[in-house]
Protein backbone atom coordinates (compact mmCIF):
# COMPACT_ATOMS: atom_id res chain seq x y z
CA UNK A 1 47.07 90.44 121.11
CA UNK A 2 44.29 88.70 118.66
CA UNK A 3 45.60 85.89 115.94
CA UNK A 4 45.30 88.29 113.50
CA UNK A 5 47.66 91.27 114.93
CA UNK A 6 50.31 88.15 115.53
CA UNK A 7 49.70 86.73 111.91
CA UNK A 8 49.91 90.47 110.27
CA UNK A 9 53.20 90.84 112.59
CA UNK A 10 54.51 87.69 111.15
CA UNK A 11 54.23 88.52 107.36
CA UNK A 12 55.28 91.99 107.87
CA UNK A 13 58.81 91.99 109.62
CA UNK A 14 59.76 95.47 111.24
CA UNK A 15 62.01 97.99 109.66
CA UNK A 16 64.82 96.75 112.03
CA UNK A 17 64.92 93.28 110.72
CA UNK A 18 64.28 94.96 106.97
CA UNK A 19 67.39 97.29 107.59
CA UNK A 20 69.25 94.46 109.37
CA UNK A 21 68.55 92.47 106.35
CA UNK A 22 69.70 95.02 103.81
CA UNK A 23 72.69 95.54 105.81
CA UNK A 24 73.79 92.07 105.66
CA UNK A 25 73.12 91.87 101.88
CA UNK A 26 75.59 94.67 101.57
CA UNK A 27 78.46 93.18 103.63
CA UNK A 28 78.27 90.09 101.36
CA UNK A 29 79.49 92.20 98.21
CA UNK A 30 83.11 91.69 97.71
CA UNK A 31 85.27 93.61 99.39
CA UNK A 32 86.69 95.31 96.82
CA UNK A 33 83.47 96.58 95.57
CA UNK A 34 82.37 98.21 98.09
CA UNK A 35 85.60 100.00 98.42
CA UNK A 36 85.27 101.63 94.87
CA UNK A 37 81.79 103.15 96.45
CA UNK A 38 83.27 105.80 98.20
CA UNK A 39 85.77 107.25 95.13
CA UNK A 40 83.35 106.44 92.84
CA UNK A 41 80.63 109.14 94.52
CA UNK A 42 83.10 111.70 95.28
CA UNK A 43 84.38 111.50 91.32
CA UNK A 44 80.44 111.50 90.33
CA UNK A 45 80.37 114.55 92.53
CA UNK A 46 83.38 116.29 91.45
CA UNK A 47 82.19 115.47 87.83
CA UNK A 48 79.03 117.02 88.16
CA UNK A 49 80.17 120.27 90.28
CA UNK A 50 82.57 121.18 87.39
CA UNK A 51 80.67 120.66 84.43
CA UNK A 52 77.42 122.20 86.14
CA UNK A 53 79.33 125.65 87.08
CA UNK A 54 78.74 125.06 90.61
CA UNK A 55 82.66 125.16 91.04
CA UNK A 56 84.68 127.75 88.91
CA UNK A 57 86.96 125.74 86.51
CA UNK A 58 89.83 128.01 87.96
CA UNK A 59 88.71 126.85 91.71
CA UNK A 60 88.53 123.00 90.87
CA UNK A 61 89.28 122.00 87.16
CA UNK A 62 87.47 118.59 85.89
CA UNK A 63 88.54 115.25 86.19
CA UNK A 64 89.06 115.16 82.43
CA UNK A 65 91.70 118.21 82.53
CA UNK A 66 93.19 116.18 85.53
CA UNK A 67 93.67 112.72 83.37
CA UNK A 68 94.76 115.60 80.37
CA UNK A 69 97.48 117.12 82.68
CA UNK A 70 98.55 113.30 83.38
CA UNK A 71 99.04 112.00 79.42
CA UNK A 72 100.30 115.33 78.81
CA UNK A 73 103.56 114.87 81.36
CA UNK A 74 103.76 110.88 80.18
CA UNK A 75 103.81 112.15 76.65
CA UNK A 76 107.20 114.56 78.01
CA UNK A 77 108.73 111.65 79.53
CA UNK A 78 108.12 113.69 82.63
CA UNK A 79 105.89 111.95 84.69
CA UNK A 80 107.69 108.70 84.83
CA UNK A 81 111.08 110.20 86.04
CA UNK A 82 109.00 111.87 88.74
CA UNK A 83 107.58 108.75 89.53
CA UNK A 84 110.70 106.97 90.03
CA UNK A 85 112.86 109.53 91.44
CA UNK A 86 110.21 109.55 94.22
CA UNK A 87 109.61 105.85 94.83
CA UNK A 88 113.26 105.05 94.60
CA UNK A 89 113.46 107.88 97.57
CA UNK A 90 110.84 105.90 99.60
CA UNK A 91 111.90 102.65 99.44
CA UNK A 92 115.84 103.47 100.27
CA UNK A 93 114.75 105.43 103.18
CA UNK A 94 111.93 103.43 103.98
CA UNK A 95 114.18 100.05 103.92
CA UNK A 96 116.84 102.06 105.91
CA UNK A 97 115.12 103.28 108.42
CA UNK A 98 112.75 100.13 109.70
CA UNK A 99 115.65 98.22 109.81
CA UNK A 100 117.53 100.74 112.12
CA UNK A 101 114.07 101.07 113.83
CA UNK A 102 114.08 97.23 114.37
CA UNK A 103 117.08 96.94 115.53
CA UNK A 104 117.18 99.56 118.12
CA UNK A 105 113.64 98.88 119.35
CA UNK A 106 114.50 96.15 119.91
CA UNK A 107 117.62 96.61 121.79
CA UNK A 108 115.53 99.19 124.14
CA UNK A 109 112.40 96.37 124.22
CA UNK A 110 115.15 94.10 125.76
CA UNK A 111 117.30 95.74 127.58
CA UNK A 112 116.35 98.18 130.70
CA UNK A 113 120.26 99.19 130.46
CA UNK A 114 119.26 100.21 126.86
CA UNK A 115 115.92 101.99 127.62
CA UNK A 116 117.49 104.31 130.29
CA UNK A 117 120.58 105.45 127.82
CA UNK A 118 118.49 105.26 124.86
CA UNK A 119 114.49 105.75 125.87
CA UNK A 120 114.18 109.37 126.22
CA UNK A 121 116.51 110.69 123.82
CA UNK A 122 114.56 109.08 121.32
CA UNK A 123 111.16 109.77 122.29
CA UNK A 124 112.64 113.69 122.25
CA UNK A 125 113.85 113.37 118.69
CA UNK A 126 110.71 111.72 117.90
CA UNK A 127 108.79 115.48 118.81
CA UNK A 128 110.78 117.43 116.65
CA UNK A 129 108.50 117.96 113.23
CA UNK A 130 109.88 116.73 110.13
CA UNK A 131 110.22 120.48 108.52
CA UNK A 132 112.40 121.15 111.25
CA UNK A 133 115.25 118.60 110.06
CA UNK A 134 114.90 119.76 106.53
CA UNK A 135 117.14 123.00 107.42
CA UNK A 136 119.91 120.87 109.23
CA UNK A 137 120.27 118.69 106.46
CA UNK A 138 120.43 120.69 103.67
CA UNK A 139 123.60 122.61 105.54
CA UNK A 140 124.82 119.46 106.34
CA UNK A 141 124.59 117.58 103.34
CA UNK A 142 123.31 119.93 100.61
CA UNK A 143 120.93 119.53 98.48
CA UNK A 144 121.79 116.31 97.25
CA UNK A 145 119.50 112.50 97.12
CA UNK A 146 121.77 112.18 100.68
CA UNK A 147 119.80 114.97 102.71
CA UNK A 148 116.30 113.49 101.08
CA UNK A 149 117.07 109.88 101.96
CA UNK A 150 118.29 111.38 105.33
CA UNK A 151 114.89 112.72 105.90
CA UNK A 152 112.76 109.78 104.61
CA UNK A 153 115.13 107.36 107.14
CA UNK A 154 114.03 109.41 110.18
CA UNK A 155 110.17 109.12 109.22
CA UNK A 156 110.47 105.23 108.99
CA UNK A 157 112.36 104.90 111.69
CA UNK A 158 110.13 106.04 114.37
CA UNK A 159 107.09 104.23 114.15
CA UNK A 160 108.98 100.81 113.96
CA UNK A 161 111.41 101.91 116.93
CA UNK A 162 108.56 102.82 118.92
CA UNK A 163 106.01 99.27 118.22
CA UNK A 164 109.03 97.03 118.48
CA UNK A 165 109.93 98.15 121.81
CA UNK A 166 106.82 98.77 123.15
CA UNK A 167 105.93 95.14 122.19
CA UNK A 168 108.70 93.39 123.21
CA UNK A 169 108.39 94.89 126.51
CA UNK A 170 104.47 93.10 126.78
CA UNK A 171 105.49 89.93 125.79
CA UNK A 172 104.43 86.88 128.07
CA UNK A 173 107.08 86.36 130.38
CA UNK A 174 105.49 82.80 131.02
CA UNK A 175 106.26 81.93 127.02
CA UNK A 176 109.79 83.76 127.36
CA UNK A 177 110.33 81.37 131.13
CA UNK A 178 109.23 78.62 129.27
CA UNK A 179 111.81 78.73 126.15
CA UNK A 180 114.71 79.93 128.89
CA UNK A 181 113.60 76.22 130.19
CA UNK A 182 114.61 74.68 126.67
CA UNK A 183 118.22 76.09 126.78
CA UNK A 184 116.67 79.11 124.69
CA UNK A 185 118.72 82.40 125.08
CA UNK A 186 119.71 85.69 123.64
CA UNK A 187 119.46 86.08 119.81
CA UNK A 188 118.20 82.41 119.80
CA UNK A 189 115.28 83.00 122.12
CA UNK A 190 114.63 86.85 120.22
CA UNK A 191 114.51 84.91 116.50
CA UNK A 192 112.28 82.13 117.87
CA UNK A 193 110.12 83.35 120.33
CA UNK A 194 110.04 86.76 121.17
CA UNK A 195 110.27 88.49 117.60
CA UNK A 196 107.43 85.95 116.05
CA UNK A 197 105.32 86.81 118.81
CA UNK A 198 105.74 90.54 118.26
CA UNK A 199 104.91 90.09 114.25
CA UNK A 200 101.75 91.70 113.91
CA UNK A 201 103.27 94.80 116.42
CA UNK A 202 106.10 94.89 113.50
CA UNK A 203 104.03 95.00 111.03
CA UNK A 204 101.36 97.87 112.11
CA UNK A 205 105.07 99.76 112.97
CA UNK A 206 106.43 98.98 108.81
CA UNK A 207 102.95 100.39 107.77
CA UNK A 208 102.87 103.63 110.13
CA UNK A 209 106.28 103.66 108.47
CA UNK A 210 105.91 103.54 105.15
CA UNK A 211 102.78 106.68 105.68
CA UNK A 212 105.74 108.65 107.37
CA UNK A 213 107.92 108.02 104.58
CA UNK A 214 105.69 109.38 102.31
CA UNK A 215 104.66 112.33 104.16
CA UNK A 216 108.28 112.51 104.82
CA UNK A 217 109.57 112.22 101.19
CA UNK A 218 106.81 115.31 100.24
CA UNK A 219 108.35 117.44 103.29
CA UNK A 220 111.91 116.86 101.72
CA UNK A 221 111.03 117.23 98.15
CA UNK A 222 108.69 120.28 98.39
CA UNK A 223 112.09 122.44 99.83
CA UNK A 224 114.45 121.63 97.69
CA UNK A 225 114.34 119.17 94.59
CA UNK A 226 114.16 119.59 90.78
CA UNK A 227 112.80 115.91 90.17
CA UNK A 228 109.80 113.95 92.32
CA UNK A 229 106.25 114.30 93.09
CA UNK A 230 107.02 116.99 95.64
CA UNK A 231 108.98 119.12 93.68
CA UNK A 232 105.92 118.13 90.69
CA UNK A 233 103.72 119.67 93.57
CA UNK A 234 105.85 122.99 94.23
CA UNK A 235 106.09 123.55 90.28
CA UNK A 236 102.81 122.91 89.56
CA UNK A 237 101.71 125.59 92.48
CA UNK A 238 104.12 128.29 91.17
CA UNK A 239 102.94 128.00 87.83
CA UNK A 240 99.20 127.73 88.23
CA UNK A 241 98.98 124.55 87.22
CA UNK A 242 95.96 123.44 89.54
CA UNK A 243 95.38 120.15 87.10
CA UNK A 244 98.67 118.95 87.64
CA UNK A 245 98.86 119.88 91.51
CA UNK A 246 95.57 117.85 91.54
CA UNK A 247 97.01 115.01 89.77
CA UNK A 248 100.31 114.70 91.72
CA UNK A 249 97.73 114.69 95.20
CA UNK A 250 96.26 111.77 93.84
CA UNK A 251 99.21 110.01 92.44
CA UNK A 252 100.55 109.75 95.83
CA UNK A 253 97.67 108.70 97.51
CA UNK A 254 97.64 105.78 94.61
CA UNK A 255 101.03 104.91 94.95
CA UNK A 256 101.19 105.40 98.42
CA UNK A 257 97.85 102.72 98.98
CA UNK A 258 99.69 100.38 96.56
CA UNK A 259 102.86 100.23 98.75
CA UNK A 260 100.72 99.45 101.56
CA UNK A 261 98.74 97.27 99.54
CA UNK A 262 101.84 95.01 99.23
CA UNK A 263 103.23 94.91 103.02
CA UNK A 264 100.02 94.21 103.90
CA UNK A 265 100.20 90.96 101.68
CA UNK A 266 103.74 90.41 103.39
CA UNK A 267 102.33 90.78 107.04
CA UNK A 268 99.67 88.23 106.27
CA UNK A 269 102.63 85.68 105.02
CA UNK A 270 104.53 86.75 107.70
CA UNK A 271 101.86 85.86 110.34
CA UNK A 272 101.07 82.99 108.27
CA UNK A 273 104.90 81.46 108.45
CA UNK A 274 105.28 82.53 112.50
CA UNK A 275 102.36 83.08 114.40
């Protein structure tokens, strides 16, 4: 190659490097930032599909009628009791069922004597669909906050059983020898070794929780409630209101990110303070 061809190369970098270089620019925006791109485009999108005609108003209404809809049901005094009724259903049955998770995982993590009585039962209740506990409920308990709790208590409580035993079962036996060398044993060695070595499991269990608790809470409120975002859901279908139905779709996925938002703040204190 002349010393020409190697200068030119030189001053003109290839289109990997460019791309490369463009790509690295990008990932040095704040985080935040460049999460807005995404909802940002698809409301441009959905803006522009509306007011176009490309999209019958009937098929997809603006984003305008959707933030309408909204004001109109806070004006009511509506929205807000839906709101609450709905996150007070999550949290009870969300706090409920970890713990119960948590504490039998980790009974069935521990114990083989526990995983043969215990193991497969579970894992079979675990199959059944969340629709199909809705009927067995109601009879049992009617249609009361009981039989919705109920139902948000066995969403959370699967994904927490199922991570806490699964990790306590792969912890190093070295580090559990090791603290058995100390004098360390039973709830003494779970609280000091074995459970803060199993934190981040935990935590990825509370957050597949807290999803199923949602999707859950929607399961129980779409079949029988006259106050939540589910029932807000089932109204707004039966009486054509495809604003509101809109709306209450992206209220939970707002509410639902923010309640991640903050146990993902406790898992990093959590992993901060044991790990």
């Amino acid at each position: 190659m002349s010393t020409a061809n190697v200068a030119d190369t030189r001053e003109n970098p290839t289109p990997a490097k460019h791309k490369a270089g463009i790509a690295a620019t990008i990932l040095r925006a704040p985080k935040w930032l460049l999460a807005l791109i995404l909802p940002l485009a698809t409301l441009a999108v959905w803006q522009f599909v509306t007011v176009s005609g490309t999209v019958a108003p009937w098929t997809l209404p603006t984003p305008g009628s959707v933030v309408a809809a909204a004001f109109e049901l806070l004006e009511d005094g509506d929205l807000g009791k839906h709101i609450g009724i709905s996150t007070q259903r999550v949290l009870l049955g969300f706090a409920f069922g970890s713990l119960l998770g948590l504490a039998l995982g980790a009974l069935v993590g521990l114990s083989k004597l526990a995983d043969a009585f215990l193991g497969l039962s579970i894992s079979a209740l675990r199959a059944v669909p969340s629709l199909a506990w809705v009927p067995l409920l109601v009879l049992w308990m009617k249609m009361g906050e009981d039989s919705k709790v109920t139902l948000v208590i066995i969403g959370a409580f699967f994904p927490v059983f199922t991570t806490v035993a699964l990790a306590l079962r792969h912890v190093d036996a070295h580090l559990i020898e090791a603290a058995r060398s100390f004098g360390l044993k039973g709830l003494k060695l779970l609280r000091t070794v074995q459970l803060p070595a199993v934190v981040p499991s935990i935590f990825s269990g509370l957050r597949l929780a807290l999803a199923q608790a949602w999707l859950f809470l929607v399961a129980a409120e779409l079949l029988g409630a006259s106050m939540g975002l589910g029932f807000l859901l089932t109204d707004s279908q039966n009486n054509g209101r495809l604003d509101r139905l809109i709306m209450t779709i992206v209220l939970l996925a707002v509410f639902g990110k923010i309640t991640d938002a903050l146990l993902s703040i406790a898992e990093r204190w959590a992993i901060k303070r044991w790990t």
